[in-house]
C-alpha atoms as a PDB file:
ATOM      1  CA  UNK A   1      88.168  94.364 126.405  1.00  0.00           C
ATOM      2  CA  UNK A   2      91.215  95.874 127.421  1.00  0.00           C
ATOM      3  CA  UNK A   3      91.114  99.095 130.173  1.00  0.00           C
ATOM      4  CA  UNK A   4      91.945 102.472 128.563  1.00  0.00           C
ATOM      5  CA  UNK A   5      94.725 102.460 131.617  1.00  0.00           C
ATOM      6  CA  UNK A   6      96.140  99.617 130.741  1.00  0.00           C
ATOM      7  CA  UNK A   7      96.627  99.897 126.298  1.00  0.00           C
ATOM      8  CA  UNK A   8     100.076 101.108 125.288  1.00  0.00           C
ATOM      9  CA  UNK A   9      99.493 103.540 121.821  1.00  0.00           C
ATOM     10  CA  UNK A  10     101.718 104.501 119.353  1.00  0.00           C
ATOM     11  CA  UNK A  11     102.974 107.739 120.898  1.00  0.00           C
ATOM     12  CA  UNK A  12     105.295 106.465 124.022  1.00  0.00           C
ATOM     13  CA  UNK A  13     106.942 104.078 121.895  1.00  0.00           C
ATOM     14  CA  UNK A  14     107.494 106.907 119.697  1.00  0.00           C
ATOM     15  CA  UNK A  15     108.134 108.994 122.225  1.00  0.00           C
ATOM     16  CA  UNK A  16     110.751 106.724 124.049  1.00  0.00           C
ATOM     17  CA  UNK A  17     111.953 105.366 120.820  1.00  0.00           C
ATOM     18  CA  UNK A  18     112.396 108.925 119.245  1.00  0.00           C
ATOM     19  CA  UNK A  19     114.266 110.090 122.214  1.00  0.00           C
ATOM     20  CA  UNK A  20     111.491 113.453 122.270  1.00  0.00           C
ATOM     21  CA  UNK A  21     112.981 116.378 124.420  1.00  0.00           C
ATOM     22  CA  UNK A  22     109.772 116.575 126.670  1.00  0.00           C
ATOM     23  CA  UNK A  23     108.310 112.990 127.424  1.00  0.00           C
ATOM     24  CA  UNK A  24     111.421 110.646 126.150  1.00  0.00           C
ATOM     25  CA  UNK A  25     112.227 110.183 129.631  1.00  0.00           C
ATOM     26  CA  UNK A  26     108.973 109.825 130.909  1.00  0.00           C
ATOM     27  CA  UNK A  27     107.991 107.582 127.930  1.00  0.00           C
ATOM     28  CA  UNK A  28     111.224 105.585 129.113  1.00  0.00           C
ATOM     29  CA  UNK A  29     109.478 105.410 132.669  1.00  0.00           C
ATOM     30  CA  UNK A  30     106.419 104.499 131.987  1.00  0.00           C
ATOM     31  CA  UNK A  31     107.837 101.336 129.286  1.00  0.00           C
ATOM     32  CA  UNK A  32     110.218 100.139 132.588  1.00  0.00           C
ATOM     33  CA  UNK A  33     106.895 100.121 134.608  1.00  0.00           C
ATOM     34  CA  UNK A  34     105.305  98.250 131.782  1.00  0.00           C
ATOM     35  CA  UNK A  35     107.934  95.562 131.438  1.00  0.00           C
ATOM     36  CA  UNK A  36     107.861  95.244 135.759  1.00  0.00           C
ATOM     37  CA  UNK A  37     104.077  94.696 135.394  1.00  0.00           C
ATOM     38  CA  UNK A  38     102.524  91.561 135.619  1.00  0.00           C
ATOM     39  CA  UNK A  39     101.935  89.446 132.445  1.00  0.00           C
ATOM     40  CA  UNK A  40      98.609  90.752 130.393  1.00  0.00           C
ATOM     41  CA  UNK A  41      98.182  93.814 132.534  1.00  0.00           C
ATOM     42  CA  UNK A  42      99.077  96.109 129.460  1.00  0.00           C
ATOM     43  CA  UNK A  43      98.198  95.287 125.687  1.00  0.00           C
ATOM     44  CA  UNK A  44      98.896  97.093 122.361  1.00  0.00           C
ATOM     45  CA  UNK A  45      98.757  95.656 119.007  1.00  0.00           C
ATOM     46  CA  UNK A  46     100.358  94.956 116.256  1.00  0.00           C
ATOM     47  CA  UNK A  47      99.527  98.286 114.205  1.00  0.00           C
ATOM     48  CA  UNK A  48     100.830 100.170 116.876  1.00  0.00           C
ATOM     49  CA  UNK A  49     104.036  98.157 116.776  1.00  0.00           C
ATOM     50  CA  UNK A  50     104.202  98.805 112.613  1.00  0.00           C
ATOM     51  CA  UNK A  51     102.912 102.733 113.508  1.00  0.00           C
ATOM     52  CA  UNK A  52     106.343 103.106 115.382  1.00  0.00           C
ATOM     53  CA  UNK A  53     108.449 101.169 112.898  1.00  0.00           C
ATOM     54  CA  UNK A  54     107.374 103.618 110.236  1.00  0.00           C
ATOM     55  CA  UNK A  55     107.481 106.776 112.459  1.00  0.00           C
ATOM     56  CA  UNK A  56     110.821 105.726 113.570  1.00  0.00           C
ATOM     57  CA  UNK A  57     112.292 104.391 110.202  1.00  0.00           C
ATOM     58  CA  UNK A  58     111.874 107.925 108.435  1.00  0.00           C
ATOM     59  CA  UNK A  59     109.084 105.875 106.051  1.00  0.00           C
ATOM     60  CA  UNK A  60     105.934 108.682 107.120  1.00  0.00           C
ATOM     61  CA  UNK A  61     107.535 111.138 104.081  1.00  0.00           C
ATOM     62  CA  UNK A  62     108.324 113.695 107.001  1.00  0.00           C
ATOM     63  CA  UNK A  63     112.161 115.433 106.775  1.00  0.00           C
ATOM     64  CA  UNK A  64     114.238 114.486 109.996  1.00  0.00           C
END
């Protein structure tokens, strides 16, 4: 079981990724911290990863 602290979810990738005027920056942050971390200290999954691609890739039927 993974600690709710420690799961990354779709939003700061999307966030981050989507360069968001409010928590880009902090969504940048928190991914650096992530990547300094210590192997298997933070998890997501694969639907999260696809969740992002689609957000991202303009494929979610929403107008930029």
């Amino acid at each position: 079981m993974v600690d709710a602290e420690s799961y990354i979810d779709t939003n700061v990738f999307i966030y981050r990724f989507g360069n968001h005027s409010t928590f880009g920056k902090k969504a940048h942050q928190w991914i650096k911290k992530v990547e300094e971390a210590p192997r298997g200290k933070y998890a997501t999954s694969s639907l999260t990863i696809y969740q992002t691609l689609v957000n991202n890739g303009g494929l979610n039927g929403q107008k930029p």
